[in-house]
C-alpha atoms as a PDB file:
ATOM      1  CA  UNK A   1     148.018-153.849 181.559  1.00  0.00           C
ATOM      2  CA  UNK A   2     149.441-150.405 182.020  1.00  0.00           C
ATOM      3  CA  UNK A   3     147.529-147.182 181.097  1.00  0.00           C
ATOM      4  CA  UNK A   4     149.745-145.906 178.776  1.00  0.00           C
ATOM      5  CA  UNK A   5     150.767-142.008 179.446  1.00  0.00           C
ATOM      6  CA  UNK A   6     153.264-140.011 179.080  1.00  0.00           C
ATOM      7  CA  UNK A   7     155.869-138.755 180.302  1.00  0.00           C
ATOM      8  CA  UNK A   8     155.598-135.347 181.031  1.00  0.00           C
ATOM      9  CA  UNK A   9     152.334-132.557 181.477  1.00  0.00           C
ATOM     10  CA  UNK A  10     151.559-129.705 182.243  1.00  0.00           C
ATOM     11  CA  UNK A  11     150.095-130.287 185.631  1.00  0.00           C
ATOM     12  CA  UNK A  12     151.202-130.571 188.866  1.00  0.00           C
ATOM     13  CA  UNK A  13     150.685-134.270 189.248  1.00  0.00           C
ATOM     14  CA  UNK A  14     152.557-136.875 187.204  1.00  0.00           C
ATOM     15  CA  UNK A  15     150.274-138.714 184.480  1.00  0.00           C
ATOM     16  CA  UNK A  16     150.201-142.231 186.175  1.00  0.00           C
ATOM     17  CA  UNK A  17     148.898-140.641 189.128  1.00  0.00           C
ATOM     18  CA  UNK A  18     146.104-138.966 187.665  1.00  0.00           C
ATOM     19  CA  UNK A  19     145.438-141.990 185.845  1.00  0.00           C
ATOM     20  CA  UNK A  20     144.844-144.419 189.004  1.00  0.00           C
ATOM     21  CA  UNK A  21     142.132-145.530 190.535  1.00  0.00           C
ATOM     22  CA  UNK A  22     143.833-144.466 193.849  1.00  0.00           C
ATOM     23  CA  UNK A  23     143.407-140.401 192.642  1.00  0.00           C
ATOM     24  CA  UNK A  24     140.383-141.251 191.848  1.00  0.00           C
ATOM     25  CA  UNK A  25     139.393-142.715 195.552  1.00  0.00           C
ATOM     26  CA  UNK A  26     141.756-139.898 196.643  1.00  0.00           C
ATOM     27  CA  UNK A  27     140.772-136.790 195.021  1.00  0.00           C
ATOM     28  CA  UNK A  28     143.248-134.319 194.804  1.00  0.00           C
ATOM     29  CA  UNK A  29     143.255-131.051 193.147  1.00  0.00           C
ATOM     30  CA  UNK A  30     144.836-130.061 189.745  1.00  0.00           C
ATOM     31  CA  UNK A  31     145.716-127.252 188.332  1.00  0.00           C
ATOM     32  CA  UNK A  32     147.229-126.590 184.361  1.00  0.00           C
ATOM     33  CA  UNK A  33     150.553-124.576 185.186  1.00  0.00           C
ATOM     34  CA  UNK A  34     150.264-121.111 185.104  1.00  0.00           C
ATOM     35  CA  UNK A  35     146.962-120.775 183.857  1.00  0.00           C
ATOM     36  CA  UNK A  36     145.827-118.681 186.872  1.00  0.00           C
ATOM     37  CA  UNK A  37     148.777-116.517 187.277  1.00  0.00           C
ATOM     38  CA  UNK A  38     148.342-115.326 183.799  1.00  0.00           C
ATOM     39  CA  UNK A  39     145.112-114.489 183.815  1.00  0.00           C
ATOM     40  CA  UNK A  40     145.412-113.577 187.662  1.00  0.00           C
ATOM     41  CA  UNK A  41     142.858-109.950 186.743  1.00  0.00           C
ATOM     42  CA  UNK A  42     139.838-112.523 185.245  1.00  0.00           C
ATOM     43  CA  UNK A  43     140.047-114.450 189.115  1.00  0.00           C
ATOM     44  CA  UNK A  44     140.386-111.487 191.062  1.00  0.00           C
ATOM     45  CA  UNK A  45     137.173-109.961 189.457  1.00  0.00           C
ATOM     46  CA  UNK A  46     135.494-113.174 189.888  1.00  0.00           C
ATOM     47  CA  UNK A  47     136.617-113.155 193.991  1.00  0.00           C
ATOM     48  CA  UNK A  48     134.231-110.114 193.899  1.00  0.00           C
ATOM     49  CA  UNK A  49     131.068-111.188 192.267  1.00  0.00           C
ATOM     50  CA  UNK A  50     128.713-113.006 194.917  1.00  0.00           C
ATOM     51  CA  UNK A  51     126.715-114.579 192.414  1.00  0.00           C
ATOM     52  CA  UNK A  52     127.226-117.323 189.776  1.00  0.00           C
ATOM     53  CA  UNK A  53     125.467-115.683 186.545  1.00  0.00           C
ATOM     54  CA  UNK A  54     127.920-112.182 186.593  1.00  0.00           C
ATOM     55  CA  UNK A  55     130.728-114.215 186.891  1.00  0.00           C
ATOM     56  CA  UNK A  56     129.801-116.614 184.048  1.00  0.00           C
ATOM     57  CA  UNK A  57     129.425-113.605 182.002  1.00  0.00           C
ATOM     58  CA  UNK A  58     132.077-111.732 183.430  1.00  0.00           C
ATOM     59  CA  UNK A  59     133.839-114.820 182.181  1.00  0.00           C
ATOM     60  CA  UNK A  60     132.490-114.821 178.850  1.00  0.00           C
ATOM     61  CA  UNK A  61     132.915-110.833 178.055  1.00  0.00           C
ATOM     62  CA  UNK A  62     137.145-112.334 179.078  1.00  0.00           C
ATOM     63  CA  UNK A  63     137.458-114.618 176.771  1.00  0.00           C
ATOM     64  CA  UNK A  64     135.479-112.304 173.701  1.00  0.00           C
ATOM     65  CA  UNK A  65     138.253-109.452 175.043  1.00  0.00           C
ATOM     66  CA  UNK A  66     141.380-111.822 174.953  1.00  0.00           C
ATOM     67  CA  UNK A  67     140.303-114.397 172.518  1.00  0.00           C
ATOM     68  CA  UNK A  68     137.673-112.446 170.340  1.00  0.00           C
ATOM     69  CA  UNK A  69     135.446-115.238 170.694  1.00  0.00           C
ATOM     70  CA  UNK A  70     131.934-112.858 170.236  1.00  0.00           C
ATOM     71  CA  UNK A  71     131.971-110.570 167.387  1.00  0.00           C
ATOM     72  CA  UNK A  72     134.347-111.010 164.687  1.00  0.00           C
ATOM     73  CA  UNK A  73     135.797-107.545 163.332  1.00  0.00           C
ATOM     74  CA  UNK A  74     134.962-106.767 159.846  1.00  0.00           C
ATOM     75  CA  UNK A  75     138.375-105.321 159.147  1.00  0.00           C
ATOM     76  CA  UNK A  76     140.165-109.213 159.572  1.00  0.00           C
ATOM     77  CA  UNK A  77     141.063-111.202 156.687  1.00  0.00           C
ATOM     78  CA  UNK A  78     138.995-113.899 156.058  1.00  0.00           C
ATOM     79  CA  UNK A  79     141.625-116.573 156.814  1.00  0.00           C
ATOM     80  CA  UNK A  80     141.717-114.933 160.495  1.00  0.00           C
ATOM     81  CA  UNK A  81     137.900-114.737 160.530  1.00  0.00           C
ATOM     82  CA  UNK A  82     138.360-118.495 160.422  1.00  0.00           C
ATOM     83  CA  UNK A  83     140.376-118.697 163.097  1.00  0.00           C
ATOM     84  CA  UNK A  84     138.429-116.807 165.351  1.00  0.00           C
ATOM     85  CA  UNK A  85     135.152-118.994 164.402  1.00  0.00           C
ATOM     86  CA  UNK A  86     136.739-121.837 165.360  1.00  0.00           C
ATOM     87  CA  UNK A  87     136.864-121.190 169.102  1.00  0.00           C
ATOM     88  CA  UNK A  88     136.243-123.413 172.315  1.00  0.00           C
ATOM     89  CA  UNK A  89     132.338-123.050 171.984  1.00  0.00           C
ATOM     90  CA  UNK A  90     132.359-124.617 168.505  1.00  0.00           C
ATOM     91  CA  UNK A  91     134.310-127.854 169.351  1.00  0.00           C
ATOM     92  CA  UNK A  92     132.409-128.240 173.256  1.00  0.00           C
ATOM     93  CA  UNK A  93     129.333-128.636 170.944  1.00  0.00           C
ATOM     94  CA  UNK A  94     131.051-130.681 168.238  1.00  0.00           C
ATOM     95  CA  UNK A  95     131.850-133.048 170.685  1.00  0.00           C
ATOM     96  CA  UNK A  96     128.440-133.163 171.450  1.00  0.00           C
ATOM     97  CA  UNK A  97     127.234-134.113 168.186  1.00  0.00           C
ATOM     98  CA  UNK A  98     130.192-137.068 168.102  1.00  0.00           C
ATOM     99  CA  UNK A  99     132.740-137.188 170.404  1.00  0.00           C
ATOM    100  CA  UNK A 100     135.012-139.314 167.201  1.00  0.00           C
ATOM    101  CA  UNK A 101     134.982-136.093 165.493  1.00  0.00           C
ATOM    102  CA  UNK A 102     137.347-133.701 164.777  1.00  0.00           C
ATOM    103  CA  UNK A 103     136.351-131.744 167.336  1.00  0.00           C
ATOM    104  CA  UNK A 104     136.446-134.483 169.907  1.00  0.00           C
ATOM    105  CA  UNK A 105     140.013-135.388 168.299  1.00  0.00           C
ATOM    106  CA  UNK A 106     140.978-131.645 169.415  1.00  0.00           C
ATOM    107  CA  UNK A 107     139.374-132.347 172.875  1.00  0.00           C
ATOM    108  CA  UNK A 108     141.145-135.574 173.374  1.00  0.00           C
ATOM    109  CA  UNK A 109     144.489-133.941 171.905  1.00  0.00           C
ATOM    110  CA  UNK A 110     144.061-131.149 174.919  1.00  0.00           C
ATOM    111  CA  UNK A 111     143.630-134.167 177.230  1.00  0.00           C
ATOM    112  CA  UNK A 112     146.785-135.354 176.312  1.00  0.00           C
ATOM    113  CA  UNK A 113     148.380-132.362 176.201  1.00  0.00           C
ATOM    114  CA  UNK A 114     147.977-131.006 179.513  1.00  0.00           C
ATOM    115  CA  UNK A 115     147.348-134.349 182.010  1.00  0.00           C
ATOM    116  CA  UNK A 116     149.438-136.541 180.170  1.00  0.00           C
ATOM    117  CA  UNK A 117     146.711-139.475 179.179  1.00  0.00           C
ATOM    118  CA  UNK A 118     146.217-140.599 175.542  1.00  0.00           C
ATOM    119  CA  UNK A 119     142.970-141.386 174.093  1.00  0.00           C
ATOM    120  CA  UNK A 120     141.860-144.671 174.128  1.00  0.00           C
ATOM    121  CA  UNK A 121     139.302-145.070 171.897  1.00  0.00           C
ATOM    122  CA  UNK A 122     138.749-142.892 168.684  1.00  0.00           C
ATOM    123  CA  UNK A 123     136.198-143.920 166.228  1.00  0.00           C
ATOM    124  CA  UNK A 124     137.804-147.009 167.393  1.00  0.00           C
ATOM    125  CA  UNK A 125     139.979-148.592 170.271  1.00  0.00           C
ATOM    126  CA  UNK A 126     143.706-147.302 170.080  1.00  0.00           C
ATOM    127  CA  UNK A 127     146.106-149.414 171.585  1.00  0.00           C
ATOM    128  CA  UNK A 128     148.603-147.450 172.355  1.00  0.00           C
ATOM    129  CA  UNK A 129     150.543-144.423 170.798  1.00  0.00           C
ATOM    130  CA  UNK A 130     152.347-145.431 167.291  1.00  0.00           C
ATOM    131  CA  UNK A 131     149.521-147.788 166.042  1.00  0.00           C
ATOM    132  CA  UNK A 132     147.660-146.656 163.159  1.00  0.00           C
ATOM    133  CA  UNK A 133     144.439-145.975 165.300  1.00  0.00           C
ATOM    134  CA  UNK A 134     146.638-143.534 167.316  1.00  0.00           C
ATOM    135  CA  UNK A 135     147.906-141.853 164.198  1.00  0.00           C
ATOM    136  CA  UNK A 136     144.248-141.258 162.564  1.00  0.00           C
ATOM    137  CA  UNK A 137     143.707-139.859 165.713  1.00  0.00           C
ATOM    138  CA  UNK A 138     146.636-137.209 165.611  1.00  0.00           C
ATOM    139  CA  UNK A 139     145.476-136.571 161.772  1.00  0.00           C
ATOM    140  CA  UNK A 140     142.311-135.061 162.901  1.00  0.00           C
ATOM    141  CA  UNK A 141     143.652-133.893 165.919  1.00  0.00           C
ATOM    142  CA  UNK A 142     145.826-131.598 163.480  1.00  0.00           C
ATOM    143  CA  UNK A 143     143.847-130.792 161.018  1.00  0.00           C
ATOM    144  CA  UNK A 144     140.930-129.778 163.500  1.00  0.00           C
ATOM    145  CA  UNK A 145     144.061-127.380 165.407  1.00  0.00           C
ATOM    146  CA  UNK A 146     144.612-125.981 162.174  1.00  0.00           C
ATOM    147  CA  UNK A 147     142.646-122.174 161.732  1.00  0.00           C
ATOM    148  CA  UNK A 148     142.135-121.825 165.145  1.00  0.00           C
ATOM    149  CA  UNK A 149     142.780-119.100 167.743  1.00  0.00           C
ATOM    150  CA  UNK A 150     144.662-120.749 170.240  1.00  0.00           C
ATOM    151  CA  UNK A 151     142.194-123.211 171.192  1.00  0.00           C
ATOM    152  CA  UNK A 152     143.921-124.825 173.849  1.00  0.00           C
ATOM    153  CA  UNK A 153     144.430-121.820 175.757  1.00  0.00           C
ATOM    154  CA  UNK A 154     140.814-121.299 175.883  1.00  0.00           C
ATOM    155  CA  UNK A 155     139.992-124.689 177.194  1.00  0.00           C
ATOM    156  CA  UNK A 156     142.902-124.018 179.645  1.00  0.00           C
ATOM    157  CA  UNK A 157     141.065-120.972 180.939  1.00  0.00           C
ATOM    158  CA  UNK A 158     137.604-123.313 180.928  1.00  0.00           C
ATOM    159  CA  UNK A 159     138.939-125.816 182.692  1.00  0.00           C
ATOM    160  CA  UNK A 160     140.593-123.789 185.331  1.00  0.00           C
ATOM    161  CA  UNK A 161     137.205-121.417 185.622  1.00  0.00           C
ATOM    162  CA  UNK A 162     135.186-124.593 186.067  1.00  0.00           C
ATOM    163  CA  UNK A 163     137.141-125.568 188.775  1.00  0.00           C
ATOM    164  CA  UNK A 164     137.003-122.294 190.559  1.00  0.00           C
ATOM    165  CA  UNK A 165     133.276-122.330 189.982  1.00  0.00           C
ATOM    166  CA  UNK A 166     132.988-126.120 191.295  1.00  0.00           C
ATOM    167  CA  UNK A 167     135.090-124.522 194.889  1.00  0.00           C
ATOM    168  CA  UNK A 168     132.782-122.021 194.976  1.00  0.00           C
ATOM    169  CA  UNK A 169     129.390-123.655 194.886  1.00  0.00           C
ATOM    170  CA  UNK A 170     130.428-126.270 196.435  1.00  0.00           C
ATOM    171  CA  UNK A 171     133.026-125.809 199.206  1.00  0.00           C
ATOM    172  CA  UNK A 172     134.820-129.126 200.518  1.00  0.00           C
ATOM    173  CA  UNK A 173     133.283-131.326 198.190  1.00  0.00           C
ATOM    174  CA  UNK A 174     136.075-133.826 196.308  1.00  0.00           C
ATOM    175  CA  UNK A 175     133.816-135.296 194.091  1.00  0.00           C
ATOM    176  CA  UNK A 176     130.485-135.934 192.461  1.00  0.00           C
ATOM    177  CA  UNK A 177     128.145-138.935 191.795  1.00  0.00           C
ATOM    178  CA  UNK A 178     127.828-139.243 187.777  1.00  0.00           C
ATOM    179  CA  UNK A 179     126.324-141.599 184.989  1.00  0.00           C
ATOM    180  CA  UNK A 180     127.541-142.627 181.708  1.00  0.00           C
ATOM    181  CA  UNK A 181     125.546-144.592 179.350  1.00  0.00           C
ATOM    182  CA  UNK A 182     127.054-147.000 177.126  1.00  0.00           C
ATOM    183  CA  UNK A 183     125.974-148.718 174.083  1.00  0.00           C
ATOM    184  CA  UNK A 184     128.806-151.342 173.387  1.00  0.00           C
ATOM    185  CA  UNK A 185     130.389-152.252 176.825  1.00  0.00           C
ATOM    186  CA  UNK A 186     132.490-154.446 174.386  1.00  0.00           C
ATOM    187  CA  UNK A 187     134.695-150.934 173.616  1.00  0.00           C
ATOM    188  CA  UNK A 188     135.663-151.120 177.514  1.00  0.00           C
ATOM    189  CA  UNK A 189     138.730-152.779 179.258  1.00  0.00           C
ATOM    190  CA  UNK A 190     137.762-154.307 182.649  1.00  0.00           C
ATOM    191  CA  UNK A 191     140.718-154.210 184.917  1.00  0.00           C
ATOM    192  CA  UNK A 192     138.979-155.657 187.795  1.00  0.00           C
ATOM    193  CA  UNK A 193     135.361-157.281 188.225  1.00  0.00           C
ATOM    194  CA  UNK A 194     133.458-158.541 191.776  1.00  0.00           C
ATOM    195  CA  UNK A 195     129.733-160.536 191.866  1.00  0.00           C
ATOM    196  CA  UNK A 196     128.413-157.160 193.164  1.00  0.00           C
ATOM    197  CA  UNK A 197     128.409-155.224 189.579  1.00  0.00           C
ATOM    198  CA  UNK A 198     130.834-153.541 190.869  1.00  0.00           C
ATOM    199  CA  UNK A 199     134.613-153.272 188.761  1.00  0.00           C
ATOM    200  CA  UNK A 200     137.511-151.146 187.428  1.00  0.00           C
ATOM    201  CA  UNK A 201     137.206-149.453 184.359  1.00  0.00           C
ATOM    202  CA  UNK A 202     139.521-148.067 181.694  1.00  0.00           C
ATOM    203  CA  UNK A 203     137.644-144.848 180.416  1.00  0.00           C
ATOM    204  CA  UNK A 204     139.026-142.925 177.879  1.00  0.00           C
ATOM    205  CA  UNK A 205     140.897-139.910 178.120  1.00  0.00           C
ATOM    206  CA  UNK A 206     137.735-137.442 177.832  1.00  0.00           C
ATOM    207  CA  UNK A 207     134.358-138.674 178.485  1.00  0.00           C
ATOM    208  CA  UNK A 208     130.540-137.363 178.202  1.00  0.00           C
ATOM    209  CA  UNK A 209     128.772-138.100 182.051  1.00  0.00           C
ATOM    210  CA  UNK A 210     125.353-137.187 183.214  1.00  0.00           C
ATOM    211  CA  UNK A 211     124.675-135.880 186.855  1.00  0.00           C
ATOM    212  CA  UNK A 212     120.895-137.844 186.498  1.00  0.00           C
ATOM    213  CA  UNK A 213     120.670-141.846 185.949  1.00  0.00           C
ATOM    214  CA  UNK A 214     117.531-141.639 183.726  1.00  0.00           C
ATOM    215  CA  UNK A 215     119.464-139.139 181.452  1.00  0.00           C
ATOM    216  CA  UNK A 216     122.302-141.636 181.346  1.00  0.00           C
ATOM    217  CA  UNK A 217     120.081-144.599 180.291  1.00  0.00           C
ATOM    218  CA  UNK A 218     119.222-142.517 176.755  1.00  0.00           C
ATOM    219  CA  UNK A 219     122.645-143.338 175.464  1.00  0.00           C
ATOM    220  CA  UNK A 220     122.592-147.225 176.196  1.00  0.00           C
ATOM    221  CA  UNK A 221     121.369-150.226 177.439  1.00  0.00           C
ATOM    222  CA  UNK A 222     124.520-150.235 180.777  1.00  0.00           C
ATOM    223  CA  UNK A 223     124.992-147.422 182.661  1.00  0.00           C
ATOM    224  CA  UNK A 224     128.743-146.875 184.874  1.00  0.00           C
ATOM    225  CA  UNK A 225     127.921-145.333 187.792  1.00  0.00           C
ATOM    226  CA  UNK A 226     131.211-143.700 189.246  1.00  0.00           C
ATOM    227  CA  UNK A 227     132.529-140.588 192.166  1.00  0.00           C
ATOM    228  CA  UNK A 228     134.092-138.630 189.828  1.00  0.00           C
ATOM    229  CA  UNK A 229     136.759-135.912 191.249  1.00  0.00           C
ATOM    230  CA  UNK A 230     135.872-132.512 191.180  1.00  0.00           C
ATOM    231  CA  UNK A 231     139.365-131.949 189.763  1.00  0.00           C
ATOM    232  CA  UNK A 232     138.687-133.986 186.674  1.00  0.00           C
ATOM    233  CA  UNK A 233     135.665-132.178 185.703  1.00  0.00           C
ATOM    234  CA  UNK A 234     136.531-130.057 182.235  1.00  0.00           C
ATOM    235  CA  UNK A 235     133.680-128.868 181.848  1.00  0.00           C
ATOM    236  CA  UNK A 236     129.712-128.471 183.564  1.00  0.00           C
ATOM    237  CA  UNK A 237     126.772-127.510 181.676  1.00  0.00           C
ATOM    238  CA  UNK A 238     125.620-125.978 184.317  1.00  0.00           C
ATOM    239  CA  UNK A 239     128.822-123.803 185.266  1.00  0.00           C
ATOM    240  CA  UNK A 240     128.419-122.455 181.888  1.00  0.00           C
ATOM    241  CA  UNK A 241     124.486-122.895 180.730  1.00  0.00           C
ATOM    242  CA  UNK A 242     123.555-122.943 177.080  1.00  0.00           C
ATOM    243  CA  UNK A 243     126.666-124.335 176.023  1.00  0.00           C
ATOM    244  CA  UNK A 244     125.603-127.117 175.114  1.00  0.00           C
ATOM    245  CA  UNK A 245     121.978-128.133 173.398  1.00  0.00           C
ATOM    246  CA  UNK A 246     120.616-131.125 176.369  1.00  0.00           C
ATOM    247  CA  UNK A 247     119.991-128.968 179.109  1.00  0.00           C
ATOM    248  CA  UNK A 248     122.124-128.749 182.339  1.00  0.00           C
ATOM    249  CA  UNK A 249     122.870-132.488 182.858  1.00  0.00           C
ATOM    250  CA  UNK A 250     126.603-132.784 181.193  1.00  0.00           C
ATOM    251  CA  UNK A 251     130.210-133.193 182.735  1.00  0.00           C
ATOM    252  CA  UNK A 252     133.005-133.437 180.747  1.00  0.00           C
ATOM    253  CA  UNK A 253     135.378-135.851 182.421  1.00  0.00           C
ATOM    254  CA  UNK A 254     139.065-136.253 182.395  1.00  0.00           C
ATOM    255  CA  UNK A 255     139.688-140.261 182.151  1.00  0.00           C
ATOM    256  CA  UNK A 256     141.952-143.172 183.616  1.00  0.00           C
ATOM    257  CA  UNK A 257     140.715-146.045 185.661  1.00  0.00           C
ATOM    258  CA  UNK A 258     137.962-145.713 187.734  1.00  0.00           C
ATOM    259  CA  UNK A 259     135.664-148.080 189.801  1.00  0.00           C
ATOM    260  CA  UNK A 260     132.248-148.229 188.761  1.00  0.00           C
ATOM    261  CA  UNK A 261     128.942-149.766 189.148  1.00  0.00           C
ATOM    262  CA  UNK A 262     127.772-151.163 186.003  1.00  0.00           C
ATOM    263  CA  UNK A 263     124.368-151.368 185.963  1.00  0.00           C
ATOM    264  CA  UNK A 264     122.113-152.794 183.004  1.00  0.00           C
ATOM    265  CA  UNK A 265     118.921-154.183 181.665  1.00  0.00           C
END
């Protein structure tokens, strides 16, 4: 079976590529298209700030300037005060709460968007674009878009700061040992499976990993065990601390097939 993508993105590596298990042995970085050159000032500050706090809030004080995601104005209407509640910090944490949520429907929907790869599961597996799974999906997708202040711009900007962060603190490293827990492996398509625990997983187009095992075994009784790009890391808890409510553990991860190593008990 095929991963179904499509046919065009906004990156500057088809879809089917970054969906194989050969990027994933191969890392490779991405980058959204013109992300950087627009918002070429925010980097070149960043080039000149040694240390990782002043230019998380260097990054922060950006996006309250460009995307008035701090204090709302009292002179704004309250249709625009809306708008500018519902910004990239309110749907990082929804899709805490429940990544089949509106929120994560917006996530997923950016996913798509930019890399090309369709959610595969929703509340539910989807099997494909045009089945009615795939169109509840684009219902909340839309409906979470709606009031917002160009949301994915802002995860644009996250993604590409993570990145730059990752290169940073960690020069010449492709890619990162992380855990997901899983409490119905039933929800999974195996691709490939050996006698060692070891197999190739479809993961869905966003996904919630843990940088600890013991963390990872909280969220289920099998745990996949995977070197996951540096490229296809959205987001880091620790990159941007208090974020998100479980500590500095989390990795938002950009899906396709990957190998893993399932483990259980």
């Amino acid at each position: 079976m095929v991963l179904d993508v499509l046919p065009l993105n906004r990156c500057d590596h088809p879809p089917r590529v970054i969906a194989s298990p050969h990027f994933n042995r191969n890392p490779r970085p991405l980058a959204i298209q013109g992300v950087r050159r627009f918002h070429r000032s925010l980097f070149a500050r960043l080039d000149s700030l040694p240390k990782p706090a002043a230019r998380e809030r260097c990054l922060r004080d950006y996006m309250e300037t460009v995307f008035l995601t701090g204090k709302i104005p009292r002179d704004v209407s309250p249709a625009d005060r809306r708008s500018l509640r519902n910004g990239y910090l309110r749907f990082l944490r929804g899709w805490m709460l429940d990544a089949s949520s509106e929120e994560g429907a917006v996530l997923k929907g950016w996913v798509e968007s930019r890399f090309g790869l369709p959610p595969v599961f929703h509340a539910g597996p989807i099997d494909g674009a045009g089945t009615g799974e795939y169109l509840v999906y684009l219902g909340e997708r839309m409906h979470g878009s709606t009031r917002t202040n160009a949301v994915d711009m802002q995860f644009d900007l996250v993604y590409e700061y993570v990145q730059y962060e990752l290169g940073r603190r960690h020069p010449g490293v492709s890619s990162f040992r992380l855990y997901r827990g899983i409490r119905n492996i039933a929800d999974y398509l195996f691709l490939e499976e050996s006698i060692d625990a070891r197999a190739v997983v479809r993961l869905n187009n966003l996904n919630s990993f843990s940088s600890r095992l013991e963390y990872a075994w909280e969220f289920g009784s099998h745990v996949f065990e995977a070197d996951v790009p540096a490229s296809k890391i959205f987001f880091r808890s620790d990159v941007l601390p208090g974020v998100l409510p479980r500590g500095e553990e989390e990795s938002l991860v950009i899906g396709g097939d990957f190998d893993v190593i399932v483990r259980s008990y």
